[in-house]
Protein backbone atom coordinates (compact mmCIF):
# COMPACT_ATOMS: atom_id res chain seq x y z
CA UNK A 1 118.01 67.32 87.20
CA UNK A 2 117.91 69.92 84.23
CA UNK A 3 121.07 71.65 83.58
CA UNK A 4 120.91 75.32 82.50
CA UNK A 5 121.11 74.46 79.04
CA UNK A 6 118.46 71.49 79.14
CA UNK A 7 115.83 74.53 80.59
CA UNK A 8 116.61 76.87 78.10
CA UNK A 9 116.17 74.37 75.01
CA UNK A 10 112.96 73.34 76.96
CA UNK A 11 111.51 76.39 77.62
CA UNK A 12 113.34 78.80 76.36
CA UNK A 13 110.33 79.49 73.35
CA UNK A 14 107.90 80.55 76.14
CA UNK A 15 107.12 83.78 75.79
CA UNK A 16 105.96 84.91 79.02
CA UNK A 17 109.80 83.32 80.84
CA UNK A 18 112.35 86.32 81.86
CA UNK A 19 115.18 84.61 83.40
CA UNK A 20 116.84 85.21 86.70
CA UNK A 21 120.56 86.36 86.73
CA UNK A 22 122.86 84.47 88.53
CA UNK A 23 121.62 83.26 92.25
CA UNK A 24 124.60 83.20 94.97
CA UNK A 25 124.22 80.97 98.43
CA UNK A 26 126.72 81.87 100.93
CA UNK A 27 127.94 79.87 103.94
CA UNK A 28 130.08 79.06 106.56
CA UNK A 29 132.06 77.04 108.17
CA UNK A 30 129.15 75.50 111.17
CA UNK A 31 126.51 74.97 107.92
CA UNK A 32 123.39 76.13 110.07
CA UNK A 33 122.43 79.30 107.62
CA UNK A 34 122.78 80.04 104.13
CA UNK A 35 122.52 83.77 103.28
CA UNK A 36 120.90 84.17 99.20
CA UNK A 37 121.28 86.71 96.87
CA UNK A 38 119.09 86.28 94.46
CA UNK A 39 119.80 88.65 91.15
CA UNK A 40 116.02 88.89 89.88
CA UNK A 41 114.89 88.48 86.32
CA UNK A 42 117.53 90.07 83.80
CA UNK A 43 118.70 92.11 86.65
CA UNK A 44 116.22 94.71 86.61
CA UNK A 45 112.79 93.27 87.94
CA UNK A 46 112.82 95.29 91.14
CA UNK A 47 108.86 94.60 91.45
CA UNK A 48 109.43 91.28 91.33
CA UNK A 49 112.06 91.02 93.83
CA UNK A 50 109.98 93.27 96.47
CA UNK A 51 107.18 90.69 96.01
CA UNK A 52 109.18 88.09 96.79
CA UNK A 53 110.58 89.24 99.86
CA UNK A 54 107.43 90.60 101.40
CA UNK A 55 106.38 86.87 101.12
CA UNK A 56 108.86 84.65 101.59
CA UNK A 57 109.07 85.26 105.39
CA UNK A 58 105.73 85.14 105.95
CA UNK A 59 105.39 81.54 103.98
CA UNK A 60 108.13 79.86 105.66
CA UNK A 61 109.93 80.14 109.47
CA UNK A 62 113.25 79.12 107.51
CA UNK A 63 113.57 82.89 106.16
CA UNK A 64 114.85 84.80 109.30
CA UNK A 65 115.21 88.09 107.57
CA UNK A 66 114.84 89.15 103.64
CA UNK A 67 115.28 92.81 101.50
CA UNK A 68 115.60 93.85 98.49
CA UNK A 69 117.99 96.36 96.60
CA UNK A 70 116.88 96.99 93.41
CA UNK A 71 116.41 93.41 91.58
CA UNK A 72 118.58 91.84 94.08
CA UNK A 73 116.62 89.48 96.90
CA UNK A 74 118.95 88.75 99.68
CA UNK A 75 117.57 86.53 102.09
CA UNK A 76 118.73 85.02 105.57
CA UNK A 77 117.66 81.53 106.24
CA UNK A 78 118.55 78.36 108.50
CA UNK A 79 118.87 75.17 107.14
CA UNK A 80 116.19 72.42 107.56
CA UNK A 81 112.39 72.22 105.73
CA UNK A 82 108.61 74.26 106.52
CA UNK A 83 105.37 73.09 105.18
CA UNK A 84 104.10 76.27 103.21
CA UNK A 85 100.67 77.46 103.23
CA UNK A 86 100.26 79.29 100.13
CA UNK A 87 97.38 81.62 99.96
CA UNK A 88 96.61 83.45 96.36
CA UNK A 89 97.15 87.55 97.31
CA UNK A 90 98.19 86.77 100.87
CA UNK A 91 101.68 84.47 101.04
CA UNK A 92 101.73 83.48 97.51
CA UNK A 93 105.37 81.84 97.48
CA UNK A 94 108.31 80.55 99.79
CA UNK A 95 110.86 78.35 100.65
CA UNK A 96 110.18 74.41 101.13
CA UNK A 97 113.49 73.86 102.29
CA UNK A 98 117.04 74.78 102.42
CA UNK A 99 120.24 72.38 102.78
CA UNK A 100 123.86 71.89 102.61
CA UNK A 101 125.22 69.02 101.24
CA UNK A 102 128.90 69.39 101.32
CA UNK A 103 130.15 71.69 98.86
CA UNK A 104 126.40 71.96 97.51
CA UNK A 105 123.38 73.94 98.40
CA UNK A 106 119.52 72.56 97.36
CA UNK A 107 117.08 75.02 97.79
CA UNK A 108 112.81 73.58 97.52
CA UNK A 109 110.72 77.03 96.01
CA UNK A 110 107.03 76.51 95.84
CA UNK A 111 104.88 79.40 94.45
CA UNK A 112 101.33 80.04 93.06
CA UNK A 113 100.58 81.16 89.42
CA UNK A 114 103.15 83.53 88.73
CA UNK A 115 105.00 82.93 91.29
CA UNK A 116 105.30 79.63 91.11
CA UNK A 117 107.01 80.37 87.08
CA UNK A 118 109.54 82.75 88.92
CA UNK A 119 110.68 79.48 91.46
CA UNK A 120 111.09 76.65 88.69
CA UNK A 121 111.60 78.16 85.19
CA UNK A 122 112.81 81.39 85.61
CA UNK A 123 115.20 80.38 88.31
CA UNK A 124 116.66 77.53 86.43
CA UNK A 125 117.34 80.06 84.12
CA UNK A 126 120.14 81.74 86.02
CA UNK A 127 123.87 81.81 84.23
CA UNK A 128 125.46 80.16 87.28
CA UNK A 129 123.00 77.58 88.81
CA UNK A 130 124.10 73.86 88.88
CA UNK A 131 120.79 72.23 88.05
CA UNK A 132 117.16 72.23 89.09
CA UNK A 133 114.56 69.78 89.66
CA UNK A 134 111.59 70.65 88.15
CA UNK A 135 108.94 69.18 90.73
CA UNK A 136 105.81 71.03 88.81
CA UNK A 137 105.71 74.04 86.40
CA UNK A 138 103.37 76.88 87.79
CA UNK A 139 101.61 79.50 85.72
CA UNK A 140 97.96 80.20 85.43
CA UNK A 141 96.36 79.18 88.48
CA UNK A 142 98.59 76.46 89.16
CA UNK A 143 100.97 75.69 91.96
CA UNK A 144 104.75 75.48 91.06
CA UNK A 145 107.86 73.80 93.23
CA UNK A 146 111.18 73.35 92.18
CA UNK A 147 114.59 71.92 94.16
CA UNK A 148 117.45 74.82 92.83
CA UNK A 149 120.87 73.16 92.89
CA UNK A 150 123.19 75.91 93.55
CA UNK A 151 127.54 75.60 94.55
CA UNK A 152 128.05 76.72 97.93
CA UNK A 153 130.28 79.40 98.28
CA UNK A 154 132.19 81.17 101.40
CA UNK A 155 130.44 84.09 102.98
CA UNK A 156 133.48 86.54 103.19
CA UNK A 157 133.60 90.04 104.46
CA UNK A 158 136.59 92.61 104.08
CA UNK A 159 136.37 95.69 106.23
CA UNK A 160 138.86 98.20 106.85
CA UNK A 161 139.82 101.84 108.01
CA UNK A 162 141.97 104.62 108.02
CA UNK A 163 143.24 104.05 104.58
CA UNK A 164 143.92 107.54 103.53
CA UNK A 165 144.92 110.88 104.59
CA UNK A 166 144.05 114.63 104.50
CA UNK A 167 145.38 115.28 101.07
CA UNK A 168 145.03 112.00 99.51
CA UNK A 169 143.16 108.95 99.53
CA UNK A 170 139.08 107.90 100.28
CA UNK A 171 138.28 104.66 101.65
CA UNK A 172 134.88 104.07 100.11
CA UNK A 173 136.84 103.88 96.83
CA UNK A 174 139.90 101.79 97.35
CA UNK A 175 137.39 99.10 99.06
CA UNK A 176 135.09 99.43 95.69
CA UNK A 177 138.13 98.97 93.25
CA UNK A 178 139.70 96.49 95.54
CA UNK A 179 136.44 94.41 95.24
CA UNK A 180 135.83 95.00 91.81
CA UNK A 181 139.56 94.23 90.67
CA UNK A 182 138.91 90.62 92.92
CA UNK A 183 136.33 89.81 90.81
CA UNK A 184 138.07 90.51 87.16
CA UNK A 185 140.76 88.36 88.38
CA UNK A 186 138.45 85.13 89.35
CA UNK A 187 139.44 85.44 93.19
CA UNK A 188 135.62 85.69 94.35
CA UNK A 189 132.39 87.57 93.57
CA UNK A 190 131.61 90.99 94.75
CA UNK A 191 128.14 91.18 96.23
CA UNK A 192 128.26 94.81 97.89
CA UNK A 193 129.62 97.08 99.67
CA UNK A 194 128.79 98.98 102.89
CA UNK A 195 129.66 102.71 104.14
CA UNK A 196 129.55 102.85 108.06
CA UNK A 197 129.60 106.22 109.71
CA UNK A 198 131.11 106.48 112.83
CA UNK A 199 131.66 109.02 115.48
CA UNK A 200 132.05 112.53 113.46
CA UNK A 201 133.71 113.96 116.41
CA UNK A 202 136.50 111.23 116.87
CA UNK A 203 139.99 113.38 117.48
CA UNK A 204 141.66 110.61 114.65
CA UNK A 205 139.66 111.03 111.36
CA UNK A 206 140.67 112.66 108.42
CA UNK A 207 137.38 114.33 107.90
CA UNK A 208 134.32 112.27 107.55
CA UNK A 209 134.94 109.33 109.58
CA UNK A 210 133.37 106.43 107.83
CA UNK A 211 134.43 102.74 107.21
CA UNK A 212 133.47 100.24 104.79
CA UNK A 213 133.32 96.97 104.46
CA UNK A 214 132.98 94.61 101.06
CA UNK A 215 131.14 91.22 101.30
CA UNK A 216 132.26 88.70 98.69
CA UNK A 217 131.29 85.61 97.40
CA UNK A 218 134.50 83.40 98.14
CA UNK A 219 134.75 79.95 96.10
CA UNK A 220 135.33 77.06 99.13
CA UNK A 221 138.96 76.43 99.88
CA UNK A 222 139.99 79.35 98.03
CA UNK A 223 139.91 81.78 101.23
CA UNK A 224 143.84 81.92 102.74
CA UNK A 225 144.63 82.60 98.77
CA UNK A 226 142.00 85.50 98.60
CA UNK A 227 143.17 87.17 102.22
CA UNK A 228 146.44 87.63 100.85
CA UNK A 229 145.06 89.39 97.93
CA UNK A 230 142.81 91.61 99.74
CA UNK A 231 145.40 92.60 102.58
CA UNK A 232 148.18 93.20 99.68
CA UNK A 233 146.01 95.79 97.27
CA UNK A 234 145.01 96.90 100.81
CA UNK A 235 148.73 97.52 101.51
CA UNK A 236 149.33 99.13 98.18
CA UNK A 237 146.50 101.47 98.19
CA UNK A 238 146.36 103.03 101.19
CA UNK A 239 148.10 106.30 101.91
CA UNK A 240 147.98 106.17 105.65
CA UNK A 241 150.22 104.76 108.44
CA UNK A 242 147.40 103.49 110.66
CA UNK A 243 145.44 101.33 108.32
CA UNK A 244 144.00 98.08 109.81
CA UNK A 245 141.86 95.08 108.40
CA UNK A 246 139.42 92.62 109.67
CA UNK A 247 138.15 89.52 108.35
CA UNK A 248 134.46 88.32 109.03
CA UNK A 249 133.69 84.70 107.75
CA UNK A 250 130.10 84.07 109.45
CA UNK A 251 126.53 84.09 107.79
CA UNK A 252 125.17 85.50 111.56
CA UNK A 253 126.42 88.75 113.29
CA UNK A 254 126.47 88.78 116.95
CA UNK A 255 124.83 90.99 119.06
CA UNK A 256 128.35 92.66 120.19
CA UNK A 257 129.35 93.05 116.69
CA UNK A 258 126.26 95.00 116.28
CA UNK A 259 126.61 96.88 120.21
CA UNK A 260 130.24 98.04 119.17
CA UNK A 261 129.47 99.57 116.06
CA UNK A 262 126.45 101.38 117.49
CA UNK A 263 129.05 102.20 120.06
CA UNK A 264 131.16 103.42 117.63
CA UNK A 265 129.24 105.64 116.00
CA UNK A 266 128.47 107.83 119.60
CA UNK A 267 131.06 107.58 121.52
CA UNK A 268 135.11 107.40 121.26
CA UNK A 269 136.06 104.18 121.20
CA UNK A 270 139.58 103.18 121.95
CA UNK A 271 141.88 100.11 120.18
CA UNK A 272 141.73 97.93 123.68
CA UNK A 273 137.99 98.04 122.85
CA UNK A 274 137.96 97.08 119.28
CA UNK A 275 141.07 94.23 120.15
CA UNK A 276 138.72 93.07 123.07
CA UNK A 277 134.92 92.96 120.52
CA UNK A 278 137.36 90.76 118.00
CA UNK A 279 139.17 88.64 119.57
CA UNK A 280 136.03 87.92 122.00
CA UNK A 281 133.90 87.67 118.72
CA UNK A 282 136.57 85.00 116.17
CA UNK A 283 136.90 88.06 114.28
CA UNK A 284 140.24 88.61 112.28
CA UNK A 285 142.18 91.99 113.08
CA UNK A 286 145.00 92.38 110.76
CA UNK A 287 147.14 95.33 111.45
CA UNK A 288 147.86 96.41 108.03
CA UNK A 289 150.34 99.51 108.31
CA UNK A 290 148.83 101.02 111.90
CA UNK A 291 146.99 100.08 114.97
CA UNK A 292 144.33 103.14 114.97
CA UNK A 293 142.24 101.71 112.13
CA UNK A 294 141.48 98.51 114.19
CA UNK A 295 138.58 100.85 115.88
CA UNK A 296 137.33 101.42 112.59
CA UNK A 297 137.92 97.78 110.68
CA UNK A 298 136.14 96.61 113.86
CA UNK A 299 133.13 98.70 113.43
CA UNK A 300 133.02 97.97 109.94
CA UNK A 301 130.70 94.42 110.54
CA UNK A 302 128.14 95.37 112.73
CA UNK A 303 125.48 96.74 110.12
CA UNK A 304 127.30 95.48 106.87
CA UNK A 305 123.98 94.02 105.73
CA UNK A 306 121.74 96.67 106.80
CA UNK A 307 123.63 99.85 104.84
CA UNK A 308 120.26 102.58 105.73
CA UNK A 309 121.42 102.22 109.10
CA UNK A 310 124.46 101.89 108.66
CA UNK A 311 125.20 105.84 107.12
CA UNK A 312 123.20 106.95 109.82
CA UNK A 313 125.52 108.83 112.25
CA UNK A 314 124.33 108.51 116.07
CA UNK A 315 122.66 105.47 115.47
């Protein structure tokens, strides 16, 4: 296995190499999916990340879902391995396999010509990677397939609501600075962040009636340490007395998850609801200075990775 280091004194001459970013596998606790995000070469090859996730799902049944934002790939896969069928033009690279090995994930790439440079080299290029195993170095016409060694970290979303009030406060920023501030201080990685509009006619909104949740990238055994960070900047941010937190720890999102925020944002919804949807779906309602922003927190998870939709009102 090549370290970072050993592929950049190998290959790091070759002119026609533009490394990938960093590369972030997320789990959970049952270890059946992995959700990627993939930050493409030097963090601004948006071309090449729309390639790659127009293929991917088409090469290999292990990619449930895939999209880009800008140079960022995020894809949604299940553990296990697919025997690609690489076609020049038509499905030109893809996932081999994906697995979990502990505190470890190993992803196999294959991919022709250039493609097939963007799995092995320019992958093993990434600042944070562990290793890769160089299996065959594509370019040309040739066929490329590397094994990405990557750490495994904690998929871990923060949502909350009702955080400010009419003459002070706006949730969409206190979750952004709250993320961002977790970061600086080594507590996790912040991936993104997600605006959900609800009901604009709720009676208990203080004008736009949104919530937003922040997924993070939380190092393993580090996650009882980060909820009490999140919940206490929560605490000291927020002007409101009805502010509420959930915690969502799962690579998959339930159908209900997804029903009650569609609910949410055309209909009143009432707390009994929102108690109900989390406690019926593991998820973690934290009442952090008020009960009313449960509905919100709640309806916060729903479309977190799927943020057109999710500013849509009367979806």
């Amino acid at each position: 296995m090549l370290t970072r280091d050993d592929v950049m004194e190998k290959y790091g001459d070759l002119p026609y190499l533009s490394p990938y970013e960093k590369i972030f596998a997320l789990i959970d606790d049952e270890k059946k999916d992995i959700e990627l995000h993939e930050y493409h070469a030097r963090g601004m090859c948006n071309g090449g990340s729309a390639w790659e996730v127009y293929h991917f799902p088409r090469t290999s049944r292990i990619v449930k879902e895939a999209f880009s934002e800008g140079a960022r790939n995020v894809l949604i896969m299940s553990t296990g391995e697919e025997q690609l069928d690489l076609i020049p033009g038509i499905s030109g690279a893809g996932l081999e396999a994906a697995k979990i090995k502990g505190d470890k994930v190993a992803l196999t790439y294959a991919g022709l010509a250039g493609g097939g440079v963007a799995v092995t080299i320019c992958r093993g290029m990434a600042k944070n990677i562990e290793g890769i195993d160089i299996h065959s170095i594509g370019g040309g016409a040739k066929l490329g397939r590397a094994t990405l060694h990557l750490p495994a970290y904690k998929k871990f979303v923060f949502g909350a609501d009702d955080t400010d009030i009419p003459g002070k406060g706006a949730t969409w920023s206190v979750m952004n600075e709250i993320g961002y501030k977790a970061e600086q201080e080594g507590m996790a990685y912040y991936l993104d962040h997600t605006i959900t509009q609800l009901y604009p006619h709720a009676p208990h909104k203080t004008t736009n009636c949104v919530t937003v949740a922040i997924n993070l990238a939380c190092p393993l055994g580090k996650e009882k340490k980060l909820k009490e960070y999140l919940l206490e900047n929560l605490a000291e941010r927020t002007y409101s007395k009805e502010a509420s937190a959930v915690f969502w720890e799962k690579v998959a999102i339930p159908d209900e998850l997804r029903r009650y925020t569609q609910n949410a944002k055309n209909r009143i919804v009432e707390i009994e609801e929102a108690e109900k949807t989390a406690k019926e779906n593991d998820l973690e309602l934290v009442e952090v200075t008020g009960p009313m922003g449960k509905i919100g927190a709640v309806g916060s998870i729903g479309l977190h990775r799927d943020r057109k939709k999710a500013v849509m009102p009367y979806y």
